[in-house]
Protein backbone atom coordinates (compact mmCIF):
# COMPACT_ATOMS: atom_id res chain seq x y z
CA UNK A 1 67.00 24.61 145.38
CA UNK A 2 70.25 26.44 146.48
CA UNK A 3 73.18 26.71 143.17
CA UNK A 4 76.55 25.77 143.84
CA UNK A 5 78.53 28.99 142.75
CA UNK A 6 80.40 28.39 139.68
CA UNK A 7 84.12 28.56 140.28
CA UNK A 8 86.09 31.13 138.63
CA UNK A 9 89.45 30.41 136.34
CA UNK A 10 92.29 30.54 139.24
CA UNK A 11 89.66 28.61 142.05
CA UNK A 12 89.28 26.12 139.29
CA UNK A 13 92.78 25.92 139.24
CA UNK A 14 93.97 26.12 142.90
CA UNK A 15 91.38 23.30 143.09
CA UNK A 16 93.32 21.11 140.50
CA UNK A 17 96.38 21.81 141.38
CA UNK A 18 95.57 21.08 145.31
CA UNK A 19 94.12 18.10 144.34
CA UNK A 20 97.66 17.17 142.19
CA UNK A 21 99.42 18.18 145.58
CA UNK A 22 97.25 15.46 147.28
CA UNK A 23 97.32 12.37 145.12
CA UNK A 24 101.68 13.39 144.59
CA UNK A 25 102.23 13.63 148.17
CA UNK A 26 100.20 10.40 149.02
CA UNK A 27 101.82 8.71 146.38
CA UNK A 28 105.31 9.60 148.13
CA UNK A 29 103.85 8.70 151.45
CA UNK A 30 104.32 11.88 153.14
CA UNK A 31 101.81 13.35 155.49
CA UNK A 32 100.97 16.92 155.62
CA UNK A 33 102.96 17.92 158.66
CA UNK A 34 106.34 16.35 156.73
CA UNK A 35 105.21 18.62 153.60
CA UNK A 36 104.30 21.86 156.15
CA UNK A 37 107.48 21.15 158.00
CA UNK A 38 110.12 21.05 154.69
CA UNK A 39 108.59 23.98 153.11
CA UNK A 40 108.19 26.23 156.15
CA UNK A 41 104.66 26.17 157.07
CA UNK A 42 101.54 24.79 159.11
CA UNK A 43 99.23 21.66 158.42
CA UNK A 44 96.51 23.49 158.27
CA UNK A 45 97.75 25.82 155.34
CA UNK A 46 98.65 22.69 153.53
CA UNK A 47 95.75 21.54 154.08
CA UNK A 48 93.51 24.76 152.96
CA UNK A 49 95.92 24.79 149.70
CA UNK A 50 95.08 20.70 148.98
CA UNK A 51 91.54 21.59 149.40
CA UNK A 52 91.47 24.28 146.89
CA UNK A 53 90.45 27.34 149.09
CA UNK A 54 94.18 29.14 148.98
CA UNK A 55 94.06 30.77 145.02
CA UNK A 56 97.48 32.22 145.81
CA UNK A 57 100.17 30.76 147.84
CA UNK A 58 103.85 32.08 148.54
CA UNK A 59 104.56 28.25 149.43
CA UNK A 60 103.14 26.94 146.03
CA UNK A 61 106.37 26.84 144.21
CA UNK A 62 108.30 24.84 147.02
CA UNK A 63 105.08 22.85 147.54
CA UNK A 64 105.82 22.43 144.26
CA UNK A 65 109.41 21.73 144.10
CA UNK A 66 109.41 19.39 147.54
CA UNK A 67 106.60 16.95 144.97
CA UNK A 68 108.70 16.93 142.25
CA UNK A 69 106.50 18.76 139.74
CA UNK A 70 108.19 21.46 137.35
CA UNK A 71 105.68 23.94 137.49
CA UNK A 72 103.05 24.54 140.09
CA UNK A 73 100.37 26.54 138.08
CA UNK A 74 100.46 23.97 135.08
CA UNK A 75 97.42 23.04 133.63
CA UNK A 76 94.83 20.27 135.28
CA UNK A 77 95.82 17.88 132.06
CA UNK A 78 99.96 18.24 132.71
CA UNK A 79 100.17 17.64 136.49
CA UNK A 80 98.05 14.73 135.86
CA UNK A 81 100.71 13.35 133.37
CA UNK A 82 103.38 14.52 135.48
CA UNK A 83 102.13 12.69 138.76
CA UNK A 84 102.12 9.03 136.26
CA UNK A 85 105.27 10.26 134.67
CA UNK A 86 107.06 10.93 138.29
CA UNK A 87 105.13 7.92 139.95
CA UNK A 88 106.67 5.33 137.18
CA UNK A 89 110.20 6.84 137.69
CA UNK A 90 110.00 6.59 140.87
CA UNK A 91 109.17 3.07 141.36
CA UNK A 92 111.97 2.14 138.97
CA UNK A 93 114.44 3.83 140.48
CA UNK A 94 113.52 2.69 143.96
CA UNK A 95 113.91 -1.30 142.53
CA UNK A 96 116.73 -0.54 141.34
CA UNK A 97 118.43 0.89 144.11
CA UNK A 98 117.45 -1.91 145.93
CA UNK A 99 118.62 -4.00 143.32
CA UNK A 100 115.93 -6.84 143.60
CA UNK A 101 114.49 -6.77 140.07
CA UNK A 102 115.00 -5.08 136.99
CA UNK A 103 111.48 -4.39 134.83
CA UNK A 104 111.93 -5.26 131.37
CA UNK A 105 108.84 -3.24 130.46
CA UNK A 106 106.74 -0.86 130.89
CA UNK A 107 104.31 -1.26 133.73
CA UNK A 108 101.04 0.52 134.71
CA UNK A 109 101.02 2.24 137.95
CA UNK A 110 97.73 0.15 138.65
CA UNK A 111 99.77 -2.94 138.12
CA UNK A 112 101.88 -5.33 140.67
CA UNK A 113 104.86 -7.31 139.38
CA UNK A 114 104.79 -10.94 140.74
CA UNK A 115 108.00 -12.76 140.76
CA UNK A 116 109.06 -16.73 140.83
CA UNK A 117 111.46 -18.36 143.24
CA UNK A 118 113.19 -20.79 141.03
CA UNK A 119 114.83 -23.44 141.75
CA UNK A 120 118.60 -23.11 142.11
CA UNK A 121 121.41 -25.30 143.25
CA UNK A 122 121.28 -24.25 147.12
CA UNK A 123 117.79 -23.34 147.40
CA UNK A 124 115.70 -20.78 145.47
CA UNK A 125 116.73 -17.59 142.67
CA UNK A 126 114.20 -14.64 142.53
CA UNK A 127 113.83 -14.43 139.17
CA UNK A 128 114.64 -11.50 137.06
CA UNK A 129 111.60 -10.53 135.67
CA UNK A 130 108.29 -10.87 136.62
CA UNK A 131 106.52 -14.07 135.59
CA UNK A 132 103.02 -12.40 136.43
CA UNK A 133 101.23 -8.86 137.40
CA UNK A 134 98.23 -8.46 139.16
CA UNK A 135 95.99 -5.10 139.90
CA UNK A 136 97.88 -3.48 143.00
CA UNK A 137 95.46 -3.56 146.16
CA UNK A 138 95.46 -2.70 149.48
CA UNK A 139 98.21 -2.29 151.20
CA UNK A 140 100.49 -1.80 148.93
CA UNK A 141 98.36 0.34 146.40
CA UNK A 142 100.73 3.36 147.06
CA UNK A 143 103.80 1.78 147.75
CA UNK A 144 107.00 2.65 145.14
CA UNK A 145 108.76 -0.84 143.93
CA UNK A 146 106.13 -3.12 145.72
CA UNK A 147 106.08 -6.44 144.33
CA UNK A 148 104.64 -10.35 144.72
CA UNK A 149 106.48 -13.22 145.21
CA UNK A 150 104.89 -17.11 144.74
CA UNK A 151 105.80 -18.98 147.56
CA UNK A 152 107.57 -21.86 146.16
CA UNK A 153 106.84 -24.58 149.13
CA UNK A 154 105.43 -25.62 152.33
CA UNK A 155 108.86 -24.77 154.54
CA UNK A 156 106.14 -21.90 155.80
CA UNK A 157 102.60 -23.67 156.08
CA UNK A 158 100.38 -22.99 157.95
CA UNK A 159 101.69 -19.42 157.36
CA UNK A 160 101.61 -19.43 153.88
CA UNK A 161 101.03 -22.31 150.84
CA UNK A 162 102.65 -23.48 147.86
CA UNK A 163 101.05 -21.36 145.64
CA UNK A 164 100.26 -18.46 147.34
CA UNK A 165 100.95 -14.66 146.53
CA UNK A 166 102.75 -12.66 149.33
CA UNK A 167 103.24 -8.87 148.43
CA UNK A 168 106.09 -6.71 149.74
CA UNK A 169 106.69 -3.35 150.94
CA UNK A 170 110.86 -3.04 150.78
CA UNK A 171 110.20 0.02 153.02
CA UNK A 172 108.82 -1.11 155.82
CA UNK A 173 111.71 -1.88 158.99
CA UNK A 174 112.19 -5.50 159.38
CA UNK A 175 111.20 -6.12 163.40
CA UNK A 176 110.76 -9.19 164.73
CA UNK A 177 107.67 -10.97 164.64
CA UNK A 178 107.46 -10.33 160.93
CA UNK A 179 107.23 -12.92 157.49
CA UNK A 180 109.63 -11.39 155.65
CA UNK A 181 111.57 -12.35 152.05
CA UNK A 182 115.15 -12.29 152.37
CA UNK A 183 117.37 -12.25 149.47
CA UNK A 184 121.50 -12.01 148.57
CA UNK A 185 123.26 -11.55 145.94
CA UNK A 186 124.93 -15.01 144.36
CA UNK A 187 126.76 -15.72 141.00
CA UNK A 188 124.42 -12.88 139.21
CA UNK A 189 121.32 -13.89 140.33
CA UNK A 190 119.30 -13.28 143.77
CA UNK A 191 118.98 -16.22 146.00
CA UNK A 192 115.77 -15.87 147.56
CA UNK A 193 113.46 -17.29 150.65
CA UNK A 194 110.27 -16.88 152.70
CA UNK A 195 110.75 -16.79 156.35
CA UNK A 196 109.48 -15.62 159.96
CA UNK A 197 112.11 -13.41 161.87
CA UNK A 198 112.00 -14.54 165.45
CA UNK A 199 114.81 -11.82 166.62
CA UNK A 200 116.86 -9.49 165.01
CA UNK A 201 120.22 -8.24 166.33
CA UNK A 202 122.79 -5.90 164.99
CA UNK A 203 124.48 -8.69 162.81
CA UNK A 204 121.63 -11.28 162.57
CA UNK A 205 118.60 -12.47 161.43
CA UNK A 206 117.27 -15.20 163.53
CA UNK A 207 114.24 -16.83 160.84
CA UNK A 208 112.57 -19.74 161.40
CA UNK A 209 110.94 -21.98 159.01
CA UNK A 210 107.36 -23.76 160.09
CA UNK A 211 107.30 -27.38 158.06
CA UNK A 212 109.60 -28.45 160.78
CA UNK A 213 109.79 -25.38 163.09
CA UNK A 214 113.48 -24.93 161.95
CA UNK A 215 115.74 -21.99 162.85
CA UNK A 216 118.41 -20.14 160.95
CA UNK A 217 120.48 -17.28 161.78
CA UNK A 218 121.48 -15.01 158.23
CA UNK A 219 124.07 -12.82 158.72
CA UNK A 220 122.63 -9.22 157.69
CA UNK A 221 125.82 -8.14 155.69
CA UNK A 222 124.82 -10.98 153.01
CA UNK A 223 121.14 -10.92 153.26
CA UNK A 224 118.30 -8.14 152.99
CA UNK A 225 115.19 -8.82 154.50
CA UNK A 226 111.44 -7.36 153.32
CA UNK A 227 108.84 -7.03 154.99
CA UNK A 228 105.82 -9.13 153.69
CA UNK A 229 102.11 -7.24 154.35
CA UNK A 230 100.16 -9.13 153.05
CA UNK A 231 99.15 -12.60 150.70
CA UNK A 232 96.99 -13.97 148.11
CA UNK A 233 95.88 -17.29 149.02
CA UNK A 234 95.99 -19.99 145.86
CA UNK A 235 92.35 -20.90 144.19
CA UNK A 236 92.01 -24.48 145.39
């Protein structure tokens, strides 16, 4: 029976800390050629150095640097607190820059906020915090400021149900045929809805709602649109 050779100190390390690299850059959704191209090198050496097999690299430090992490030979136990620590910021800072919702507490990577749409007097408010979180699955596992939204009605059935989850990725490019939630800002809250876009042009969305197979064009200077990737079908 053939040993696997024991690692010494730095391949134990360049292991770790390749491994860090991996998960970080994942996390940030950038592939290796974006990381090889802003740091000045090829795949394959990012590759080799995520793999462990490079003990020593010149590029480590703006590896490094391009991640986020402070210090590229830290220990195993600090770039994994590091890679939570930056994941968490990140997430917050990307919801609010896009100003949909505002986490009142501390939330677990792992963990998906869901929000309401409440009714308003025009239609429906996104409510400001999240009235639920569920374990964050596939495809939006390792997507910053992801969230849920209950859909509130049957405007979009057979598309989606009163009760049903629909998770958003606010990064994805709205293109037409996509369910989407649009949102504006109105009287310090977020008027909210679940829609189809049918076309987009350069100063409209063209939606359409399926209880009646209604259309409405949004002006794109009040609204944002999301794109939705996915839902959670109600338990009957």
């Amino acid at each position: 029976m053939t040993k696997t050779p024991k690692l010494d100190v730095n391949q134990r390390i360049a292991v770790a800390r390749g491994a860090a690299f991996r998960k970080m850059r994942e996390a940030k959704g950038i592939t290796q050629g974006e990381l090889a191209k802003a740091v000045g090198t090829s795949q394959q050496t990012i590759d080799r150095i995520e793999r462990g097999e490079v003990v020593f690299s010149r590029f480590g430090h703006a590896i490094a640097a391009r991640l986020g992490f402070k210090d590229a030979n830290a220990s195993v136990e600090k770039l994994e607190r590091e890679i939570r620590t930056l994941r968490e910021t990140e997430m917050r800072n990307a919801i609010d820059a896009g100003g949909l919702v505002q986490p009142s507490q501390e939330v677990e990577g792992s963990l998906l906020p869901v929000h309401a749409l409440l009714p308003g007097e025009e239609g429906y408010r996104i409510s400001d915090d999240p009235v639920d979180y569920i374990l964050r699955t596939f495809p939006v596992h390792m997507a910053p400021a992801a969230y849920g939204v209950i859909v509130p009605d049957s405007s979009m059935v057979p598309v989606f149900r009163p009760g049903d989850i629909v998770l958003v990725n606010p990064h994805l490019p709205p293109v037409e045929p996509a369910d989407v939630v649009l949102w504006r800002k109105s009287e310090g809250s977020r008027e909210g809805i679940i829609r189809t876009l049918e076309a987009v042009s350069p100063r409209e969305w063209m939606t359409r709602a399926w209880d009646a197979s209604r259309t409405e064009a949004l002006r794109r200077s009040e609204w944002k649109a999301e794109v939705i990737v996915a839902r959670i079908a109600r338990a009957r």
